[in-house]
PDB file of N, CA and C in Angstrom:
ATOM      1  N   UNK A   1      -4.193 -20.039  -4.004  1.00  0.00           N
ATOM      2  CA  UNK A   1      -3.473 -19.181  -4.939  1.00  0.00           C
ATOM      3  C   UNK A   1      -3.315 -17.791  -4.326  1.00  0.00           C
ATOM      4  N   UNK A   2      -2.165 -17.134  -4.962  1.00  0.00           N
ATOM      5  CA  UNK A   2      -1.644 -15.805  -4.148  1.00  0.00           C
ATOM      6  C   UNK A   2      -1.655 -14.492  -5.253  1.00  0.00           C
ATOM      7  N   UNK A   3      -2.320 -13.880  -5.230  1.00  0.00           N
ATOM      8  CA  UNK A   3      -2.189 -12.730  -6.263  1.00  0.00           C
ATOM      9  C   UNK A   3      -1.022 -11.686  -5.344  1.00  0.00           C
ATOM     10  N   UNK A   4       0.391 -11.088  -6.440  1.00  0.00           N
ATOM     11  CA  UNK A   4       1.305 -10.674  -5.607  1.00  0.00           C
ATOM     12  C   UNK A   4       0.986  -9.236  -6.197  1.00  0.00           C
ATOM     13  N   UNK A   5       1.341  -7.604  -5.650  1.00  0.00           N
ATOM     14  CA  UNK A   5       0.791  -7.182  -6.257  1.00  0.00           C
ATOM     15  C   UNK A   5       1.804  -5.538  -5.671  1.00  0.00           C
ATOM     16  N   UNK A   6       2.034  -4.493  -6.427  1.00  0.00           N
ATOM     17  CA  UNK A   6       2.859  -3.666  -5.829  1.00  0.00           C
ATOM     18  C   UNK A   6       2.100  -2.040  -5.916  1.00  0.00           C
ATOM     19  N   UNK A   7       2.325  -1.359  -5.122  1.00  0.00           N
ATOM     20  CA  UNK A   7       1.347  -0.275  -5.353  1.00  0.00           C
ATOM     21  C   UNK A   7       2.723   0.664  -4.344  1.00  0.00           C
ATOM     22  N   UNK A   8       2.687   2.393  -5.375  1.00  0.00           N
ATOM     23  CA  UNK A   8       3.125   2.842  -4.901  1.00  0.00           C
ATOM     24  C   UNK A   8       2.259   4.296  -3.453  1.00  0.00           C
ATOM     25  N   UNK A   9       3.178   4.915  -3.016  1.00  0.00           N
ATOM     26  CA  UNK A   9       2.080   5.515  -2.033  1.00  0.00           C
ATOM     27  C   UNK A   9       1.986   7.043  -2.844  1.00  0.00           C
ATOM     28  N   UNK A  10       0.513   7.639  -3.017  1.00  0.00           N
ATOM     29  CA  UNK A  10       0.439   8.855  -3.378  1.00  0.00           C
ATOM     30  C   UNK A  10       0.368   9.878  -2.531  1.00  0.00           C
ATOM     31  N   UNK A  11      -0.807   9.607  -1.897  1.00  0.00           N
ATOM     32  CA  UNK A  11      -0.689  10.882  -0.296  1.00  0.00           C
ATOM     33  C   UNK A  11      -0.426   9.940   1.193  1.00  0.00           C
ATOM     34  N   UNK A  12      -0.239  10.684   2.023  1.00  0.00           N
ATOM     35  CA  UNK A  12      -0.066  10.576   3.613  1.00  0.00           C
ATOM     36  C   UNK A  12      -1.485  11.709   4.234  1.00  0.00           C
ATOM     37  N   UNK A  13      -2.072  11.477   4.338  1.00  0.00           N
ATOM     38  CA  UNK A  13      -3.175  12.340   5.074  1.00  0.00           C
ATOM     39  C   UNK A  13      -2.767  12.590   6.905  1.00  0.00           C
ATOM     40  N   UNK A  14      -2.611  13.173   7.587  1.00  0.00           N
ATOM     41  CA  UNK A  14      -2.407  12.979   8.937  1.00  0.00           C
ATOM     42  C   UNK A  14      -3.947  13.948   9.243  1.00  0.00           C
ATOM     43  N   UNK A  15      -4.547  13.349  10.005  1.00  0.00           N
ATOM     44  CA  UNK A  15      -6.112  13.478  10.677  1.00  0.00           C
ATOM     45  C   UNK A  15      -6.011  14.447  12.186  1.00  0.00           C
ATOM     46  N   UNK A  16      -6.113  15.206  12.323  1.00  0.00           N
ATOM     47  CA  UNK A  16      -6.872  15.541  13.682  1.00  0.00           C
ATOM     48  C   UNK A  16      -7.328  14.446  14.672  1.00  0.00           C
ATOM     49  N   UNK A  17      -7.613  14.811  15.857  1.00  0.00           N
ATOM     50  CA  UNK A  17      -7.731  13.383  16.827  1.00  0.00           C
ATOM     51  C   UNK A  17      -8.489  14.310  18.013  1.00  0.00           C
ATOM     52  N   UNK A  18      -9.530  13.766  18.550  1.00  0.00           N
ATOM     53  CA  UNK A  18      -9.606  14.338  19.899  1.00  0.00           C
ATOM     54  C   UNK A  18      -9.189  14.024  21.040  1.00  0.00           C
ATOM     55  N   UNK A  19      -8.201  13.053  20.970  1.00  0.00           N
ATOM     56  CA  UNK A  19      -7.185  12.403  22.076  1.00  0.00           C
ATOM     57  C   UNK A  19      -5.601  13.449  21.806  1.00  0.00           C
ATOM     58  N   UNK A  20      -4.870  13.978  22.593  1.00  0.00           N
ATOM     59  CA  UNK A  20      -3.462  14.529  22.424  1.00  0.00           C
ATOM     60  C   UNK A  20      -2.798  13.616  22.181  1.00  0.00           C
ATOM     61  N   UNK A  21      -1.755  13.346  21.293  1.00  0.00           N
ATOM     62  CA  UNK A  21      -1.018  11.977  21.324  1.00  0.00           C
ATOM     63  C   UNK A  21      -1.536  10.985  20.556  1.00  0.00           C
ATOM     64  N   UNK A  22      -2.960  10.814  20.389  1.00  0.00           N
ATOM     65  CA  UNK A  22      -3.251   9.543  19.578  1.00  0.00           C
ATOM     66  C   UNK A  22      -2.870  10.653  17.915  1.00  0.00           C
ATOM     67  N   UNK A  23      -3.178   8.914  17.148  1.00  0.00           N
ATOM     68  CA  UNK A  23      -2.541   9.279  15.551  1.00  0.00           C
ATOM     69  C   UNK A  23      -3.340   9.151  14.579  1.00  0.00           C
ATOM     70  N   UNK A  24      -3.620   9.278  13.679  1.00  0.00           N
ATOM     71  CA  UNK A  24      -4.650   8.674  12.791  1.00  0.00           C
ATOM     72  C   UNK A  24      -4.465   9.324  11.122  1.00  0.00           C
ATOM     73  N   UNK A  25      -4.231   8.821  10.449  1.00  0.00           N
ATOM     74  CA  UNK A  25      -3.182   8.969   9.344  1.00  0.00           C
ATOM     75  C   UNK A  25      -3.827   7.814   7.941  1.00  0.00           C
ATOM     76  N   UNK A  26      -4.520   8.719   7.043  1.00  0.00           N
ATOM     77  CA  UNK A  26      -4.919   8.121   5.864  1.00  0.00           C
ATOM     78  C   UNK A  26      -3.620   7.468   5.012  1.00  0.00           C
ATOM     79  N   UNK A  27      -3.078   6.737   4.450  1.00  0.00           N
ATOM     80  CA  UNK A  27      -2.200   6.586   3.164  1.00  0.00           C
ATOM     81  C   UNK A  27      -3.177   6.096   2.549  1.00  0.00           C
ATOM     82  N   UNK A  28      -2.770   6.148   1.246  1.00  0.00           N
ATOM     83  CA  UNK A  28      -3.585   5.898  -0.125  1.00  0.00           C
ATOM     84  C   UNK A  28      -2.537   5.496  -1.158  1.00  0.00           C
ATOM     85  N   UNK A  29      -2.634   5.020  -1.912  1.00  0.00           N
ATOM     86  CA  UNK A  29      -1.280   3.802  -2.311  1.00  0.00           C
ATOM     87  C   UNK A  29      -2.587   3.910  -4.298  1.00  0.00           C
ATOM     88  N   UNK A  30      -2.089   3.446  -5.295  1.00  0.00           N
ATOM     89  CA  UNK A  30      -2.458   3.139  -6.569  1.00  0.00           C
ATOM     90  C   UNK A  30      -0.960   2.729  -7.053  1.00  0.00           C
ATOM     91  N   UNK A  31      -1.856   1.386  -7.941  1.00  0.00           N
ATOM     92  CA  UNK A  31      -0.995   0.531  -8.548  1.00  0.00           C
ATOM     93  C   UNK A  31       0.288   0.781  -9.345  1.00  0.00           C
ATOM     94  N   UNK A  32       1.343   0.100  -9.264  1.00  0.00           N
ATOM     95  CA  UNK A  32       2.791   0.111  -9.612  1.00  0.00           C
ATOM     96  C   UNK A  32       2.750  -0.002 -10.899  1.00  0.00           C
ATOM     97  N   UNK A  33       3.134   0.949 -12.436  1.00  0.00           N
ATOM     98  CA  UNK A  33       3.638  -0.002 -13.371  1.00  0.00           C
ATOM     99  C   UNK A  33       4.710   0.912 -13.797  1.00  0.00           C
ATOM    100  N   UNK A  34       4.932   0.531 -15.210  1.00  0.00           N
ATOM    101  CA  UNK A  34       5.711   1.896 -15.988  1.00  0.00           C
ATOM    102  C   UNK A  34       7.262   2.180 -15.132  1.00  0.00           C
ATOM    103  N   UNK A  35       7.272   3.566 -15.032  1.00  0.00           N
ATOM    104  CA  UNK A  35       8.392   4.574 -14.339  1.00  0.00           C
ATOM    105  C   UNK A  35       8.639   3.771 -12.665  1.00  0.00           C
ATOM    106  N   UNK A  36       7.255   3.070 -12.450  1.00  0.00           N
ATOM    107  CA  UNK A  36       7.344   3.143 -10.645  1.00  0.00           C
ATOM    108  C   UNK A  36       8.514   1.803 -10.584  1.00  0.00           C
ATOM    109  N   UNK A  37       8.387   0.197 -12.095  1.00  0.00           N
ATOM    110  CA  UNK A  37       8.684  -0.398 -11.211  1.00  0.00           C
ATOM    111  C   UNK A  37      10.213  -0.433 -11.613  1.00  0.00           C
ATOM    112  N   UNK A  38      10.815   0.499 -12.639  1.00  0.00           N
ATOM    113  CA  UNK A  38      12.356   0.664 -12.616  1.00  0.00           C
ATOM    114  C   UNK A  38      13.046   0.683 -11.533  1.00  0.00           C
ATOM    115  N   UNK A  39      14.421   0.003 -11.448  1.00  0.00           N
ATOM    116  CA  UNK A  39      15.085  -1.017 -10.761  1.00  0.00           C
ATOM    117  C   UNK A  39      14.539  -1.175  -9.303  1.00  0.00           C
ATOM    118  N   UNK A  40      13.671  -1.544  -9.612  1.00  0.00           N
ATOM    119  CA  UNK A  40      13.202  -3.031  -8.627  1.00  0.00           C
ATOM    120  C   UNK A  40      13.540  -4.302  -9.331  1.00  0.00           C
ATOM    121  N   UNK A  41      14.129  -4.867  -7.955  1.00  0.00           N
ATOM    122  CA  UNK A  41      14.376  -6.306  -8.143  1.00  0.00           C
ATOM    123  C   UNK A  41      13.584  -7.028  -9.148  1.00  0.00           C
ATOM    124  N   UNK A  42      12.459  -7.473  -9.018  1.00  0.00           N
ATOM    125  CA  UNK A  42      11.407  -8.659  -9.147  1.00  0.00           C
ATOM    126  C   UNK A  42      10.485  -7.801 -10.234  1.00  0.00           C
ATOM    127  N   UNK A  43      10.490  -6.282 -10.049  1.00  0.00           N
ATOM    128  CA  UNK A  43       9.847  -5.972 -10.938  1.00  0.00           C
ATOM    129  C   UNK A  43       8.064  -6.329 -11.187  1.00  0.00           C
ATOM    130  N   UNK A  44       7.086  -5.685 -11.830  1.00  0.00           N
ATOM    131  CA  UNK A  44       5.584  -6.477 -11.107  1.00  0.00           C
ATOM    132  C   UNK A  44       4.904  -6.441 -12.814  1.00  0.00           C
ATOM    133  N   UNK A  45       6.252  -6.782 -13.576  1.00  0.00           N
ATOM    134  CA  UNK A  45       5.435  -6.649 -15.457  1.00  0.00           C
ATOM    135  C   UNK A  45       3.884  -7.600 -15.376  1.00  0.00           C
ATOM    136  N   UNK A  46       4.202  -8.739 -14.852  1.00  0.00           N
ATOM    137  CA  UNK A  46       3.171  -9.696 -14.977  1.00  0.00           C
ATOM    138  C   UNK A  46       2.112  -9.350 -14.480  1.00  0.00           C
ATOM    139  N   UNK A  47       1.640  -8.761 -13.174  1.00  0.00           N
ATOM    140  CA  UNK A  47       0.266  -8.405 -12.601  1.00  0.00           C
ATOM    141  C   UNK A  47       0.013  -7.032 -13.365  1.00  0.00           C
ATOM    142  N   UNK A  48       1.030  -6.349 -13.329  1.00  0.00           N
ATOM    143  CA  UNK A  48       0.375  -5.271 -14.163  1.00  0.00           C
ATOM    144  C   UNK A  48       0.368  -5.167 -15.317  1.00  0.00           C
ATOM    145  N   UNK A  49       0.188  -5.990 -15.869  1.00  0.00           N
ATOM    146  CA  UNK A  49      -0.024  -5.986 -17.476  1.00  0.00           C
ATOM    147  C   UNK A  49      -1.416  -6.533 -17.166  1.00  0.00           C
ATOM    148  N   UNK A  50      -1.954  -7.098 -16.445  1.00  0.00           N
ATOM    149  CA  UNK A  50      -3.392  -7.215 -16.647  1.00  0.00           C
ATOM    150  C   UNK A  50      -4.304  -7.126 -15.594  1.00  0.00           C
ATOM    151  N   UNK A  51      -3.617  -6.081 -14.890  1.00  0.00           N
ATOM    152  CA  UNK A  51      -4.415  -5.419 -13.516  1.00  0.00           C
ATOM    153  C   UNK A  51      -3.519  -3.950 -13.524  1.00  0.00           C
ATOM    154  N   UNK A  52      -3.521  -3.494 -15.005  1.00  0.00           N
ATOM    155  CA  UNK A  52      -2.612  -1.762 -14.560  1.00  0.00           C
ATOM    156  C   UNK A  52      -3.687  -0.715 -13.630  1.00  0.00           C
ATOM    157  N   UNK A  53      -4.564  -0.639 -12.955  1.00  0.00           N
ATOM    158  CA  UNK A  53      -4.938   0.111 -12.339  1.00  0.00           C
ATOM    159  C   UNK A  53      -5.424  -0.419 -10.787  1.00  0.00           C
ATOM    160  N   UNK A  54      -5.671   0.256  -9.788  1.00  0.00           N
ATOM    161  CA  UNK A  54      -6.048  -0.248  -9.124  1.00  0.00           C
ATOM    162  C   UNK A  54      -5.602   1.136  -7.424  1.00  0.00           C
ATOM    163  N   UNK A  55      -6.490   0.805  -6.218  1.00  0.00           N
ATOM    164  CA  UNK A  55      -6.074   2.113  -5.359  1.00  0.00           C
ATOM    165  C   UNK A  55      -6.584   1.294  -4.057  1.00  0.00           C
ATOM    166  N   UNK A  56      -5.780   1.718  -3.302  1.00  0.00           N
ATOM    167  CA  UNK A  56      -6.205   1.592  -2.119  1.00  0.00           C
ATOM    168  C   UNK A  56      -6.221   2.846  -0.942  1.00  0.00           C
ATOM    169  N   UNK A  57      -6.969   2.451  -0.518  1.00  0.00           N
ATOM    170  CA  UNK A  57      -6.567   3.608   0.993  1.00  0.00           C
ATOM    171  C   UNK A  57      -6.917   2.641   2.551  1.00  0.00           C
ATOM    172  N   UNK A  58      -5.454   3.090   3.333  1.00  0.00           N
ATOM    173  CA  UNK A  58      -5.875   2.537   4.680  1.00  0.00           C
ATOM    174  C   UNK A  58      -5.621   3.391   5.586  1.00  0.00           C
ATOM    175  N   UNK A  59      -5.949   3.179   6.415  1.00  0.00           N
ATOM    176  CA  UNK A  59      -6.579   4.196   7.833  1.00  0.00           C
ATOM    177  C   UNK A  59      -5.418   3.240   8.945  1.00  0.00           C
ATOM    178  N   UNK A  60      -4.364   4.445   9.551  1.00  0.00           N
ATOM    179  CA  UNK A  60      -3.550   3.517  10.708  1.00  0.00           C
ATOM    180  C   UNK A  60      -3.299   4.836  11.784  1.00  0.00           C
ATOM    181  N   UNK A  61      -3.431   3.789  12.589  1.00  0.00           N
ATOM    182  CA  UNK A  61      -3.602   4.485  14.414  1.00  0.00           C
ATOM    183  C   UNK A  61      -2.083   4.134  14.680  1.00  0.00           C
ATOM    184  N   UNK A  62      -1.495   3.191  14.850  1.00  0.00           N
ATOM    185  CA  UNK A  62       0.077   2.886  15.126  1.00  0.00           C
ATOM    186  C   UNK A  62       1.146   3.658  14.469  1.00  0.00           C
ATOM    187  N   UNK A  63       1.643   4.182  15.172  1.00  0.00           N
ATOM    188  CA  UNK A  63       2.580   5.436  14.963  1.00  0.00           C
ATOM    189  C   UNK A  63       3.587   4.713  14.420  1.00  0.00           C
ATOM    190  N   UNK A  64       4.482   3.686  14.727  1.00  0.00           N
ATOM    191  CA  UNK A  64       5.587   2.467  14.325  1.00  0.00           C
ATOM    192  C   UNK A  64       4.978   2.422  12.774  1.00  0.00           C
ATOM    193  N   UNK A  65       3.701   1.856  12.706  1.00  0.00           N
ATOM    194  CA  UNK A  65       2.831   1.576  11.375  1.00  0.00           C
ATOM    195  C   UNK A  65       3.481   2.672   9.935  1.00  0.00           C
ATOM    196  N   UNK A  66       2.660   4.156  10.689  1.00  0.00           N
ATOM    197  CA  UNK A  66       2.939   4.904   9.900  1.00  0.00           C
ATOM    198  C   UNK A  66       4.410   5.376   9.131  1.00  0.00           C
ATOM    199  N   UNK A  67       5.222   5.365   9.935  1.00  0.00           N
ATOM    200  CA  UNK A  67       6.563   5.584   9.921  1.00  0.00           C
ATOM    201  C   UNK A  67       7.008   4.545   8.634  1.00  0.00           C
ATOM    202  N   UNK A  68       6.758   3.885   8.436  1.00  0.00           N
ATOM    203  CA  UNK A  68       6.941   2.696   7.205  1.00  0.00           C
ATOM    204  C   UNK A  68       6.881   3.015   5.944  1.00  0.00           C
ATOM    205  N   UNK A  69       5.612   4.369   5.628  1.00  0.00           N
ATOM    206  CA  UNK A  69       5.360   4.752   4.080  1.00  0.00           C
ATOM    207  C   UNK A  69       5.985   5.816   4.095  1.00  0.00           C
ATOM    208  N   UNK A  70       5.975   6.089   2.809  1.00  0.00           N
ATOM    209  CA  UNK A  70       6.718   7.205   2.523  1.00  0.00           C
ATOM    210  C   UNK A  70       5.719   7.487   0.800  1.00  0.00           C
ATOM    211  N   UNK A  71       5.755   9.001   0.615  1.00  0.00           N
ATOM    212  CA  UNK A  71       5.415   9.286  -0.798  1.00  0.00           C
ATOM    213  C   UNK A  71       6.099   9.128  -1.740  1.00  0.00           C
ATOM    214  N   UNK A  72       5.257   8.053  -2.725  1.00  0.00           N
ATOM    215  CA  UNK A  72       6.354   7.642  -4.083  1.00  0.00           C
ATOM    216  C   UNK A  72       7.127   6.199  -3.985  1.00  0.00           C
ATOM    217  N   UNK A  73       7.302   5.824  -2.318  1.00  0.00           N
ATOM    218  CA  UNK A  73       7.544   4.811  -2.577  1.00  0.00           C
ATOM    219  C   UNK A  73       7.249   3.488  -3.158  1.00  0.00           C
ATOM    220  N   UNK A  74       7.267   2.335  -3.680  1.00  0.00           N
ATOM    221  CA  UNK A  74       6.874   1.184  -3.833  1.00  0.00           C
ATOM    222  C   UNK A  74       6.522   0.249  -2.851  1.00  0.00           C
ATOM    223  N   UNK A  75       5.342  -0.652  -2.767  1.00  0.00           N
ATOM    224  CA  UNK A  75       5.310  -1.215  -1.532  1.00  0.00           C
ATOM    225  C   UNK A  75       4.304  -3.208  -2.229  1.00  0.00           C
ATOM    226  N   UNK A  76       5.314  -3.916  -1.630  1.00  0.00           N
ATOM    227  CA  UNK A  76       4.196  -5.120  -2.212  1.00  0.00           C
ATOM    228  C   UNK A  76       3.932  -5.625  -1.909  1.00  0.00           C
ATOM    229  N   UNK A  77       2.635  -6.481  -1.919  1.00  0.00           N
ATOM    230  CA  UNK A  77       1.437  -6.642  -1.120  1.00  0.00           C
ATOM    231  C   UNK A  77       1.165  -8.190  -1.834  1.00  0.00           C
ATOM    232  N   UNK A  78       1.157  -8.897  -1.198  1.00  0.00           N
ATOM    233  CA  UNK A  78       0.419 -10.787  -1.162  1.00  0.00           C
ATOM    234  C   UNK A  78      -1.107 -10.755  -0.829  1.00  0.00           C
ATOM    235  N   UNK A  79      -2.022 -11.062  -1.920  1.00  0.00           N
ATOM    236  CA  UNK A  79      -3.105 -11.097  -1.174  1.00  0.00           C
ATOM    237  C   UNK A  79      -3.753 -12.480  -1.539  1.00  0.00           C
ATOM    238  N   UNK A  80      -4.152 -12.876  -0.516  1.00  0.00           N
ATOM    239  CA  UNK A  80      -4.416 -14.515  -0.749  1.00  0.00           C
ATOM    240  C   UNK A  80      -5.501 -14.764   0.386  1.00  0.00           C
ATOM    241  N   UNK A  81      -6.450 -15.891  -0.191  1.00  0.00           N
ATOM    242  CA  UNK A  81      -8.075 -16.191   0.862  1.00  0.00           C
ATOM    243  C   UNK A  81      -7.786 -16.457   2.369  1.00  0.00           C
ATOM    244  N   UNK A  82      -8.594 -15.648   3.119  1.00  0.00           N
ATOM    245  CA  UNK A  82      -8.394 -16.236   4.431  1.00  0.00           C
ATOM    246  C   UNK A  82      -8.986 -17.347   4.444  1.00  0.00           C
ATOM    247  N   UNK A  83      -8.753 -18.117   5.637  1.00  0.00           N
ATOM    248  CA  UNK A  83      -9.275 -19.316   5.762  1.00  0.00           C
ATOM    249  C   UNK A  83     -10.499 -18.996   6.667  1.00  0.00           C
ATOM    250  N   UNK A  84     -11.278 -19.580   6.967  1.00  0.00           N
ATOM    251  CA  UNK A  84     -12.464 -19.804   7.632  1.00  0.00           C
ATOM    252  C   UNK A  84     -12.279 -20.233   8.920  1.00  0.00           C
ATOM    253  N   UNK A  85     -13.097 -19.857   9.978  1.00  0.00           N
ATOM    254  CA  UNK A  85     -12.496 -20.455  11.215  1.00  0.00           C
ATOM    255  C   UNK A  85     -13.582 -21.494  11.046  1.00  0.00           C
ATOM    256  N   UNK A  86     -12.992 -22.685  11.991  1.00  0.00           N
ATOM    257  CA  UNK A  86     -13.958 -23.755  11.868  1.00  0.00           C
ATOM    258  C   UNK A  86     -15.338 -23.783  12.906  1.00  0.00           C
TER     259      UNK A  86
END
């Protein structure tokens, strides 16, 4: 089973580095409902009606990576069991 799930982004943190050139860049993302998920396609009424809260934060070194979020945007996320290696 796949819990589908949409979260918009609140901050962009950009970090200090003791490398010149390297990147390192907090986003922090909390859950989609209400105002966020007007006209979107698919819309996320169903998960968030009984998961309205929720936050994440991830930590990215890939500059390509970062370039992807933006503040305020919407972003949605599949999260489903890894499998086990055998």
């Amino acid at each position: 089973m796949t819990v589908r799930a949409m979260f918009y982004v609140t901050e962009i943190n950009h970090r200090a580095t003791s490398s010149p050139g390297d990147v390192n860049v907090q986003v922090k993302m909390a859950a989609a409902f209400g105002s966020y998920l007007k006209g979107l396609a698919e819309g996320n009424k169903d998960w968030s009606k009984y998961t309205p809260s929720g936050e994440l934060s991830i930590t990215i070194t890939a500059p390509g990576a970062i370039d992807q979020f933006e503040v305020g945007e919407v972003y949605e996320m599949t999260f489903e069991k890894a499998a086990k290696a055998d």
